[in-house]
Every structure is written in structure tokens, then in C-alpha cells.
Protein backbone atom coordinates (compact mmCIF):
# COMPACT_ATOMS: atom_id res chain seq x y z
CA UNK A 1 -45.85 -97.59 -24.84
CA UNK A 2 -44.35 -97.70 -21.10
CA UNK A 3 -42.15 -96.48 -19.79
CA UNK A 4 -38.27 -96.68 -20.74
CA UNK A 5 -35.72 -97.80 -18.39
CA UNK A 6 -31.80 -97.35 -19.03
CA UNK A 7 -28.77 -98.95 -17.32
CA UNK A 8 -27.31 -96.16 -14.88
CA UNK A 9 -23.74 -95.34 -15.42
CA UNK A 10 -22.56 -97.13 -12.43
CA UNK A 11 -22.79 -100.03 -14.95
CA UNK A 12 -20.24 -98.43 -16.69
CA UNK A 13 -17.61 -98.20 -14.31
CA UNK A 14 -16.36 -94.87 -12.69
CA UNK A 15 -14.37 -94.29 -15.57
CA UNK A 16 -17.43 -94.72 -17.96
CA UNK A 17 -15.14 -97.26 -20.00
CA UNK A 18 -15.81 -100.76 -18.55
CA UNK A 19 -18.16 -101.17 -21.73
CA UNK A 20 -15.20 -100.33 -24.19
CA UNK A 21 -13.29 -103.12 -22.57
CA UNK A 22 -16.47 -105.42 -22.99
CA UNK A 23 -16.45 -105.09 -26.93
CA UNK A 24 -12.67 -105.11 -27.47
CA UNK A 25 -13.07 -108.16 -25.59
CA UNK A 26 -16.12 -109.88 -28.01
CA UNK A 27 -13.76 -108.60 -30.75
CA UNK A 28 -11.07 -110.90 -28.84
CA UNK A 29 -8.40 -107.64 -29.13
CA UNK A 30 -7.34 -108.46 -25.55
CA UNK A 31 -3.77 -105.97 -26.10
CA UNK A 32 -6.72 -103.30 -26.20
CA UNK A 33 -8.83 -104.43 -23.68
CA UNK A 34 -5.65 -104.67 -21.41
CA UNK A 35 -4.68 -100.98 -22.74
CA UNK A 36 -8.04 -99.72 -21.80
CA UNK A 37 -7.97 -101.04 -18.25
CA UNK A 38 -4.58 -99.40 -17.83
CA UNK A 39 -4.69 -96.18 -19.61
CA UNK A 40 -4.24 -93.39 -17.59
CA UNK A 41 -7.75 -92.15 -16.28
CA UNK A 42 -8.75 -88.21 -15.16
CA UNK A 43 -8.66 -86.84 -11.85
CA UNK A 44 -6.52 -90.18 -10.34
CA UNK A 45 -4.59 -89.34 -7.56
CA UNK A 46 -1.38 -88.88 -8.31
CA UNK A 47 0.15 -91.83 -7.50
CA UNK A 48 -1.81 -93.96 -9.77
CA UNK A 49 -1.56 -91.94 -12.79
CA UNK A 50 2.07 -91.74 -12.52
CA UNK A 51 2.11 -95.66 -12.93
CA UNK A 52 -0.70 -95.22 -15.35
CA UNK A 53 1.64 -92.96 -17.21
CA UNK A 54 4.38 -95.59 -17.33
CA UNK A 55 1.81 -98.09 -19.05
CA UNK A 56 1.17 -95.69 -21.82
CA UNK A 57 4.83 -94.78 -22.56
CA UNK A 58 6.13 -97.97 -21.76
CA UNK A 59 6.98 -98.72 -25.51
CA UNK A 60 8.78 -95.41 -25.97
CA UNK A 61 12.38 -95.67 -27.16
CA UNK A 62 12.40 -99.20 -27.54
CA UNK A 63 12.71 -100.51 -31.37
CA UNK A 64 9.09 -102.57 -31.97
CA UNK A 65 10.48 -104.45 -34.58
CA UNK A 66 12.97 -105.96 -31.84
CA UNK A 67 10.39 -108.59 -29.72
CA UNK A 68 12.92 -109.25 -27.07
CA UNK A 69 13.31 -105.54 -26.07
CA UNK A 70 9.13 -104.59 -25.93
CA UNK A 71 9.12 -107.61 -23.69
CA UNK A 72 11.69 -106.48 -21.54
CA UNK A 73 10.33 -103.42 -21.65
CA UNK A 74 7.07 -104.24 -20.87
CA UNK A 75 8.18 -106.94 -17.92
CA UNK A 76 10.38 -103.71 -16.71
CA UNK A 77 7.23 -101.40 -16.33
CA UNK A 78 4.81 -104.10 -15.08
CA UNK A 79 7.56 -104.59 -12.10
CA UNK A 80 7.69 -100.81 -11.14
CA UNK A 81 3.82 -100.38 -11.79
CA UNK A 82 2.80 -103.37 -9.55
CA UNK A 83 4.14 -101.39 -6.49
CA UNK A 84 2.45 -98.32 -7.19
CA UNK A 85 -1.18 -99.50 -7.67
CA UNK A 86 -3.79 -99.43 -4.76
CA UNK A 87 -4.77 -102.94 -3.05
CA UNK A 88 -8.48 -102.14 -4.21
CA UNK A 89 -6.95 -102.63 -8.11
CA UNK A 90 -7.98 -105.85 -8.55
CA UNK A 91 -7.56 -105.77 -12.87
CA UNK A 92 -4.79 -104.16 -12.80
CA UNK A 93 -2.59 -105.96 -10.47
CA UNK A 94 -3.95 -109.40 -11.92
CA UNK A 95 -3.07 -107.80 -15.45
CA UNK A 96 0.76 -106.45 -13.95
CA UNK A 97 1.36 -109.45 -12.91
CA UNK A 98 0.76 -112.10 -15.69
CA UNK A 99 2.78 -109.69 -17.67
CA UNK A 100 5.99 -109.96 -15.16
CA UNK A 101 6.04 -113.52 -16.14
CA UNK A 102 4.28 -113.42 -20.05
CA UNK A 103 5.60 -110.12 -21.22
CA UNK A 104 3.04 -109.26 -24.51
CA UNK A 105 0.73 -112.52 -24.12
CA UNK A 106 -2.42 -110.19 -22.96
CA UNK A 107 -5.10 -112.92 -24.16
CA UNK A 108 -3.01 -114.81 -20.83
CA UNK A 109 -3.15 -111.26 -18.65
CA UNK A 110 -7.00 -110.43 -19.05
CA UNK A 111 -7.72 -114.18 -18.08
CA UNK A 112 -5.51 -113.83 -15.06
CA UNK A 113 -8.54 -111.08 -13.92
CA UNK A 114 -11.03 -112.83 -11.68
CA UNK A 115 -14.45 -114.17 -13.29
CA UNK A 116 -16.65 -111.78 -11.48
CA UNK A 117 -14.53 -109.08 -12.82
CA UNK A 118 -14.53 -110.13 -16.46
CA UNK A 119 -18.31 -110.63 -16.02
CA UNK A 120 -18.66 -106.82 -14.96
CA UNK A 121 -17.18 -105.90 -18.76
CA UNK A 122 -19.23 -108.24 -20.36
CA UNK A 123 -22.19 -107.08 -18.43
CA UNK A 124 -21.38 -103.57 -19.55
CA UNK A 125 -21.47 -104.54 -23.12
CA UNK A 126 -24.83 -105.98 -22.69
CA UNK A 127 -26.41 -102.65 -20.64
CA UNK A 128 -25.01 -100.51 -23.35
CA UNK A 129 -26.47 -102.03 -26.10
CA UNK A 130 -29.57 -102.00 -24.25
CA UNK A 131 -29.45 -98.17 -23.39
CA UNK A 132 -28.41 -97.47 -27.05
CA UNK A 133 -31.61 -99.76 -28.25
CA UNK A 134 -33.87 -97.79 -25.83
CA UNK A 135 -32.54 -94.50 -27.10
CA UNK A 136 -33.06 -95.67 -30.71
CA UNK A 137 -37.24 -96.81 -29.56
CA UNK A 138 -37.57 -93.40 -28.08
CA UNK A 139 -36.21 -91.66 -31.12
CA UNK A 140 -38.34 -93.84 -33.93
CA UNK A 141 -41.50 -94.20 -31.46
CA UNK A 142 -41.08 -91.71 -29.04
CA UNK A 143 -42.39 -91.13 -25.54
CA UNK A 144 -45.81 -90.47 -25.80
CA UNK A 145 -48.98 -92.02 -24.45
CA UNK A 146 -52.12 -93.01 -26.13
């Protein structure tokens, strides 16, 4: 039988959502993969999720039937954002700033992330599917030895 072996949840990201980014990705929804990345996240010092708070509310008050204001909007937040986030941000600042010059084109802002970066949520995808596969084994077969 053997012995099973999962992914740990470093693979996951400290936020235990780099997977989640992974399939929105494979389901080529980048706006959701972006809004994942920049969603506010618990126990973020308070710095950051002040910014991250502007992401999520950045659409508030603005009439989404009118394209020209979201993207001013949006341009508006990324501006204020990009000066708030730590230097160790790599996604989000690559992310901030496509969208300062695309406003809305987040197929262009995820791309703007560095390969070994997009990798990681790929990667994610993959160790999730295999945890979830092991967890399924251990629940038809389970753990036993002969």
C-alpha cells in the first residue's frame, strides 16, 4: 500500500489561496485570479490591508455600466495602492502597475507577474489535486498494511 505523501501547505502560499489563483487561471478568469491576489487577506499589517481594502471597494460608487469611469476608477486606486504595498510584493506591484497603464485588461496584468511567480500558482494547482487524489486513495483503500 505505502505510504501516502501530501504537498505541505507552504505550497499553498501563506494565505492558503495560491491554488485558487492556479484554477481561475486554467479557467483563463484572469479578473479573478487578479482579485484573489489582491483581496484583502487576515492578520496583514495594517498598512497593507488598508490598500487591500481599496482593491475590494474600488468599484464602489462608480456606475459599471459607464467603462470609462471603472477604468478611471480602477487606474485611480492602482496609483494610491502602488505606494502602500511592501517591496517584497512582487504580484501585486507587477499587477498595480499594468493596471496604471491598462485599466480592466487583467489577462495583460497577471502576465506582467514574473514567470517563476506564475509557475508557483500553477504549481499549486497541481499539489492540490494531488493531495485531494491522495485523500480520495486513503478514503476508498485506506491506510492499512497487508
Amino acid at each position: 500500500y505505502g505510504f501516502i505523501n501530501y504537498f505541505g501547505m507552504q505550497r499553498f502560499g501563506k494565505y492558503h489561496d495560491t491554488h485558487a489563483v492556479g484554477i481561475a487561471i486554467l479557467q483563463m478568469n484572469y479578473e479573478r485570479a487578479c482579485d484573489i491576489i489582491m483581496r484583502p487577506k487576515p492578520s496583514e499589517p495594517p498598512r497593507y490591508a488598508a490598500a487591500r481594502k481599496l482593491w475590494a471597494t474600488r468599484f464602489e460608487n462608480v456606475d459599471r455600466k459607464n467603462v470609462r469611469e471603472m477604468r478611471t476608477a480602477e487606474m485611480n486606486v492602482c496609483r494610491n495602492m502602488g505606494r502602500e504595498m511592501g517591496r517584497f510584493m512582487v504580484g501585486e506591484s507587477a499587477i498595480l502597475q499594468a493596471l496604471q497603464k491598462k485599466p480592466r485588461d487583467y489577462r495583460n496584468a497577471f502576465r506582467s507577474i514574473p514567470k517563476f511567480s506564475k509557475l508557483m500558482y500553477l504549481h499549486a494547482v497541481q499539489s492540490y489535486v494531488w493531495n485531494k487524489s491522495a485523500s480520495e486513495r486513503m478514503r476508498v483503500v485506506g491506510g492499512g498494511s497487508k
